[in-house]
C-alpha atoms as a PDB file:
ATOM      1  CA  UNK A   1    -178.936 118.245 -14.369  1.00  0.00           C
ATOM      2  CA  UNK A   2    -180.688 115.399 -12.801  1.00  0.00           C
ATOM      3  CA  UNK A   3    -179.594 111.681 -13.030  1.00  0.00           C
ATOM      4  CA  UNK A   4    -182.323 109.139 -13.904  1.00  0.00           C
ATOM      5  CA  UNK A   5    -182.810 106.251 -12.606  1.00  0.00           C
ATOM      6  CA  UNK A   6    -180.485 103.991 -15.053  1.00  0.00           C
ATOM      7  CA  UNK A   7    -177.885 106.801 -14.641  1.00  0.00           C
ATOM      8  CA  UNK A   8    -178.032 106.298 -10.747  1.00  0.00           C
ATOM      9  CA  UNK A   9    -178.298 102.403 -11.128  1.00  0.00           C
ATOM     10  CA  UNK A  10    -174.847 102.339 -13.249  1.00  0.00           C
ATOM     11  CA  UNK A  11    -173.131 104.631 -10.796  1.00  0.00           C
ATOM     12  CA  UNK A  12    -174.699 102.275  -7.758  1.00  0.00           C
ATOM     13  CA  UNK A  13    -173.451  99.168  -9.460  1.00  0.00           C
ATOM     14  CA  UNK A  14    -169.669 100.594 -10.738  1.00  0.00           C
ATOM     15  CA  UNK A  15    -169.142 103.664  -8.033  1.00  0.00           C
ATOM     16  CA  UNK A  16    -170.840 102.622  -4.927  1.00  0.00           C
ATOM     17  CA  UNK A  17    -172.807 106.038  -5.514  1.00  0.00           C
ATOM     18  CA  UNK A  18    -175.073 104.720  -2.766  1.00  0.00           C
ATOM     19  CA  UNK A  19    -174.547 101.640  -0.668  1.00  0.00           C
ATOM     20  CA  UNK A  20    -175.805  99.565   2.551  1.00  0.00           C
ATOM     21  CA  UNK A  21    -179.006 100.077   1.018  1.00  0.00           C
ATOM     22  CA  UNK A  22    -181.890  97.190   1.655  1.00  0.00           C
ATOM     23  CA  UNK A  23    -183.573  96.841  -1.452  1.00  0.00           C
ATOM     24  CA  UNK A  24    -182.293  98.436  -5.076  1.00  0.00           C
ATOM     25  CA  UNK A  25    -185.278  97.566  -6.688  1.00  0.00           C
ATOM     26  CA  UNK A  26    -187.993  99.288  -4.287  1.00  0.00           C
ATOM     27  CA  UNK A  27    -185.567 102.475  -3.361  1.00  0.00           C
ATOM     28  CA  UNK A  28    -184.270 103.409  -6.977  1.00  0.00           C
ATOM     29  CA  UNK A  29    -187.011 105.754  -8.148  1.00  0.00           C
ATOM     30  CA  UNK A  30    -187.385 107.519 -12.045  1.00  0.00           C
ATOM     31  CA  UNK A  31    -184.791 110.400 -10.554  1.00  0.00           C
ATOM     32  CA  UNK A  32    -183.704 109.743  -7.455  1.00  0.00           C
ATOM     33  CA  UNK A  33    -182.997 107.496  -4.401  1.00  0.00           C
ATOM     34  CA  UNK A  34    -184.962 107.109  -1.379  1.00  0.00           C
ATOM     35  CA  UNK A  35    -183.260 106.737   1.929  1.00  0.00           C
ATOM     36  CA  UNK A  36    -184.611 104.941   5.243  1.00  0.00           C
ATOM     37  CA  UNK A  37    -184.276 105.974   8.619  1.00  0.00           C
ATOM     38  CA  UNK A  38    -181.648 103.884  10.928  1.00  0.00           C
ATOM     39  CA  UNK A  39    -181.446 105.704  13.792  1.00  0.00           C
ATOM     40  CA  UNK A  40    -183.462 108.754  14.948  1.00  0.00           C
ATOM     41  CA  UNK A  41    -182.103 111.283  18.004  1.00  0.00           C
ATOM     42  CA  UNK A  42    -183.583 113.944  20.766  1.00  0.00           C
ATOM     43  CA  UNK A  43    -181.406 116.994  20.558  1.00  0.00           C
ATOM     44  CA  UNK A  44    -180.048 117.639  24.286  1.00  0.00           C
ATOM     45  CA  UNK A  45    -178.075 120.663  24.396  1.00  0.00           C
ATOM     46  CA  UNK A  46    -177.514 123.771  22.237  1.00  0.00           C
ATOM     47  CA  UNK A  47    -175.343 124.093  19.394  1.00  0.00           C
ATOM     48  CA  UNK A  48    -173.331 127.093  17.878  1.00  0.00           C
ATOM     49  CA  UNK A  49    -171.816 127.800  14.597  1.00  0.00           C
ATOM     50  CA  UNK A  50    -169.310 130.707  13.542  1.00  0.00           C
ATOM     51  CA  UNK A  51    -168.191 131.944  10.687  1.00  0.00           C
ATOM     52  CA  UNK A  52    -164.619 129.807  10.357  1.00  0.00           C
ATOM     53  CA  UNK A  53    -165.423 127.311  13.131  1.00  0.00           C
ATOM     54  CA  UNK A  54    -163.251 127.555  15.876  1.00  0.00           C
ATOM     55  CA  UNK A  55    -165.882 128.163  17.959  1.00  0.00           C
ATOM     56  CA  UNK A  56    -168.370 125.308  16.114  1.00  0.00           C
ATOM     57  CA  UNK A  57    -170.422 123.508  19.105  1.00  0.00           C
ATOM     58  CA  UNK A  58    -172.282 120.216  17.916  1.00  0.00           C
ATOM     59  CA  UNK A  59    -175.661 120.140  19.726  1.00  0.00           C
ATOM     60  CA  UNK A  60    -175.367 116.368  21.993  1.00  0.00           C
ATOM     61  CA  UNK A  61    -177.742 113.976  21.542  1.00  0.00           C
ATOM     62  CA  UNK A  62    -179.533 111.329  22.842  1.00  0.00           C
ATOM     63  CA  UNK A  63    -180.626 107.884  20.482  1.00  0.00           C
ATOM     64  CA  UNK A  64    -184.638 107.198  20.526  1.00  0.00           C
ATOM     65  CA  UNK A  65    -184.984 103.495  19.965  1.00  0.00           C
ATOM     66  CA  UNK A  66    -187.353 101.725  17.486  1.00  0.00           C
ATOM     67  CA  UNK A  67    -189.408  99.318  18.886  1.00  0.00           C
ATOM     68  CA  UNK A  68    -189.201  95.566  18.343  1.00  0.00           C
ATOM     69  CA  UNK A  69    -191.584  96.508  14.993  1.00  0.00           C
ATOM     70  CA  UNK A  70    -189.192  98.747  13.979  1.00  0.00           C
ATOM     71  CA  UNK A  71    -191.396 101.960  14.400  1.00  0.00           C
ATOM     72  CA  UNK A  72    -190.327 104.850  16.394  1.00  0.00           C
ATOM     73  CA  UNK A  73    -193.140 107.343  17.533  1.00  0.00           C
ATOM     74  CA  UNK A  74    -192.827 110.889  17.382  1.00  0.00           C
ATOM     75  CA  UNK A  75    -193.982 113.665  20.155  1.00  0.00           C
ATOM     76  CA  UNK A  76    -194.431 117.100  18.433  1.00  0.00           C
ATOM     77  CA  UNK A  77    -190.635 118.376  18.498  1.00  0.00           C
ATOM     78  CA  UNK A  78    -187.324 118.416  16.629  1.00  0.00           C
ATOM     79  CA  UNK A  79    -185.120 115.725  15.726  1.00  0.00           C
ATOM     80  CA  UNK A  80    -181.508 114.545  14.003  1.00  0.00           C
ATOM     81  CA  UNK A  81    -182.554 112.011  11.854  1.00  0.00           C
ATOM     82  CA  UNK A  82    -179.642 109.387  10.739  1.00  0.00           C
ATOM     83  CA  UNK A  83    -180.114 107.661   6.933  1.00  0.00           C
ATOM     84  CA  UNK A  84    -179.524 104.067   7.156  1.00  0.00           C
ATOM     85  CA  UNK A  85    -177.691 104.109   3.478  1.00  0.00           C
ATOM     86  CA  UNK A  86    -174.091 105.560   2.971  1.00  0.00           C
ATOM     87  CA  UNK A  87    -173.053 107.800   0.036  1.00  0.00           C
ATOM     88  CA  UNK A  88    -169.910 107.959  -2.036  1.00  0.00           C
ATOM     89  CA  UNK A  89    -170.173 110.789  -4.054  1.00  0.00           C
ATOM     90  CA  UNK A  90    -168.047 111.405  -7.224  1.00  0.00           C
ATOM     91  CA  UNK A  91    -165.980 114.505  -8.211  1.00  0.00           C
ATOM     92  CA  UNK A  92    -168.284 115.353 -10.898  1.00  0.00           C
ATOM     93  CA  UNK A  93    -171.983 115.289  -8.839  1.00  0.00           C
ATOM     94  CA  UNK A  94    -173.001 116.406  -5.797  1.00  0.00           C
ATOM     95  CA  UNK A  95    -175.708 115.078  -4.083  1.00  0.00           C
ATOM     96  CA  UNK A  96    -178.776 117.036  -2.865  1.00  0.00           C
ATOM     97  CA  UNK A  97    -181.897 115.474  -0.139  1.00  0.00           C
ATOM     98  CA  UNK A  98    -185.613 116.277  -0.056  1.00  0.00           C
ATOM     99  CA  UNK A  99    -188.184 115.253   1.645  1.00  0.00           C
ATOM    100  CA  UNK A 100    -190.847 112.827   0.155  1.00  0.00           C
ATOM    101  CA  UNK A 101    -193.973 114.419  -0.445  1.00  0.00           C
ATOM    102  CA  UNK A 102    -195.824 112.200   1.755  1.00  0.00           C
ATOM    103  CA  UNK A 103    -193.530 112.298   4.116  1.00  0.00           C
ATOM    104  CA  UNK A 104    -194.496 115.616   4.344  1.00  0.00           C
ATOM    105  CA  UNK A 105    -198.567 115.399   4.075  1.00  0.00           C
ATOM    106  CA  UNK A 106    -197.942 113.138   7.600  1.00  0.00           C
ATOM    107  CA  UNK A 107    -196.571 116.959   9.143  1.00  0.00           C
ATOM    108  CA  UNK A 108    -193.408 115.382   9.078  1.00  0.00           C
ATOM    109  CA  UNK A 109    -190.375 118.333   7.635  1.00  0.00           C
ATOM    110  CA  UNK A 110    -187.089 117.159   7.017  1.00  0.00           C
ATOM    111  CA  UNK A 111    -184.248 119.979   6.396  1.00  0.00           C
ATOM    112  CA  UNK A 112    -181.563 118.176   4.495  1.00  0.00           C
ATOM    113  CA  UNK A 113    -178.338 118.997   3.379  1.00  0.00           C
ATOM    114  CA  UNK A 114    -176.088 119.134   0.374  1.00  0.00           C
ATOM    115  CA  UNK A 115    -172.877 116.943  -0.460  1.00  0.00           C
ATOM    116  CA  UNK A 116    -169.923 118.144  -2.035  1.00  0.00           C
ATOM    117  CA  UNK A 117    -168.368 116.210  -4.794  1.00  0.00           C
ATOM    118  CA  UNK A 118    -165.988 113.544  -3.417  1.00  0.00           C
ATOM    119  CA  UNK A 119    -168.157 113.106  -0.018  1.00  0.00           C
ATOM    120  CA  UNK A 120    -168.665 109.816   1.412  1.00  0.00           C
ATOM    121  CA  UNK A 121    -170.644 108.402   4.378  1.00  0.00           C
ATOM    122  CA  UNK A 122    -174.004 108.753   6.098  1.00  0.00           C
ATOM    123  CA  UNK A 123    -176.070 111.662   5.901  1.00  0.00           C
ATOM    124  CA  UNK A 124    -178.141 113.352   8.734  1.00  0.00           C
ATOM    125  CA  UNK A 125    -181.164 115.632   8.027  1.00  0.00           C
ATOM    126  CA  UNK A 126    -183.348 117.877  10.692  1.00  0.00           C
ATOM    127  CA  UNK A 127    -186.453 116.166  11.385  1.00  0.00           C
ATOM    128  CA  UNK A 128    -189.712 118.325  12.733  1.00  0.00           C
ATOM    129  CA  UNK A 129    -192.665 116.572  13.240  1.00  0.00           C
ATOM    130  CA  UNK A 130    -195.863 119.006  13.806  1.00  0.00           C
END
């Protein structure tokens, strides 16, 4: 089941679904939510993940600044991409990210993730630009 946008709206305005976002009116779409970008990072090092984590390596990272516009240009490569909005997702919903079509039709890919029911905070997506 997908939410629409009054759905979303009610649980934004009683649940904090989604919060520290800069403009309700532009972001809410028909079924979803669009996200901005507040911080975008150069992966550094290697990661590694095993099957129960005791061995889990986060890759490091190093912040790319915007300029004073507030654009950040892209070389060819892959990124951790930081959304500027927080999430507080109830028991009953998770939450699922995709990539804006034209988003997209700029060769920009972002791999996104999934949140569980009952997770809050700021998400972080895999950004490629071709």
């Amino acid at each position: 089941m997908v939410l629409n946008s009054s759905q979303i709206r009610l649980l934004i305005e009683k649940k904090q679904l989604v919060y520290d976002f800069l403009d309700l009116e532009k972001q809410l779409q028909p079924a979803s939510f669009d996200l901005t970008l507040a911080k975008v990072f150069e992966i550094t090092s290697q990661g590694a993940v095993d099957f129960d984590n005791s061995q889990r390596v986060i890759s490091k990272t190093e912040e790319i600044p915007f300029d004073d516009d507030g654009w950040v240009e892209l070389p060819q490569g892959i990124y951790k991409a930081q959304y500027a909005e927080a999430v507080k997702i109830p028991a009953n919903l998770v939450g699922v990210t995709f990539c804006r079509s034209s988003l997209s039709r700029c060769g920009v890919d972002l791999y996104n993730g999934f949140w569980d029911p009952g997770y809050e905070g700021r998400g972080e997506s895999m950004l490629i630009v071709h």
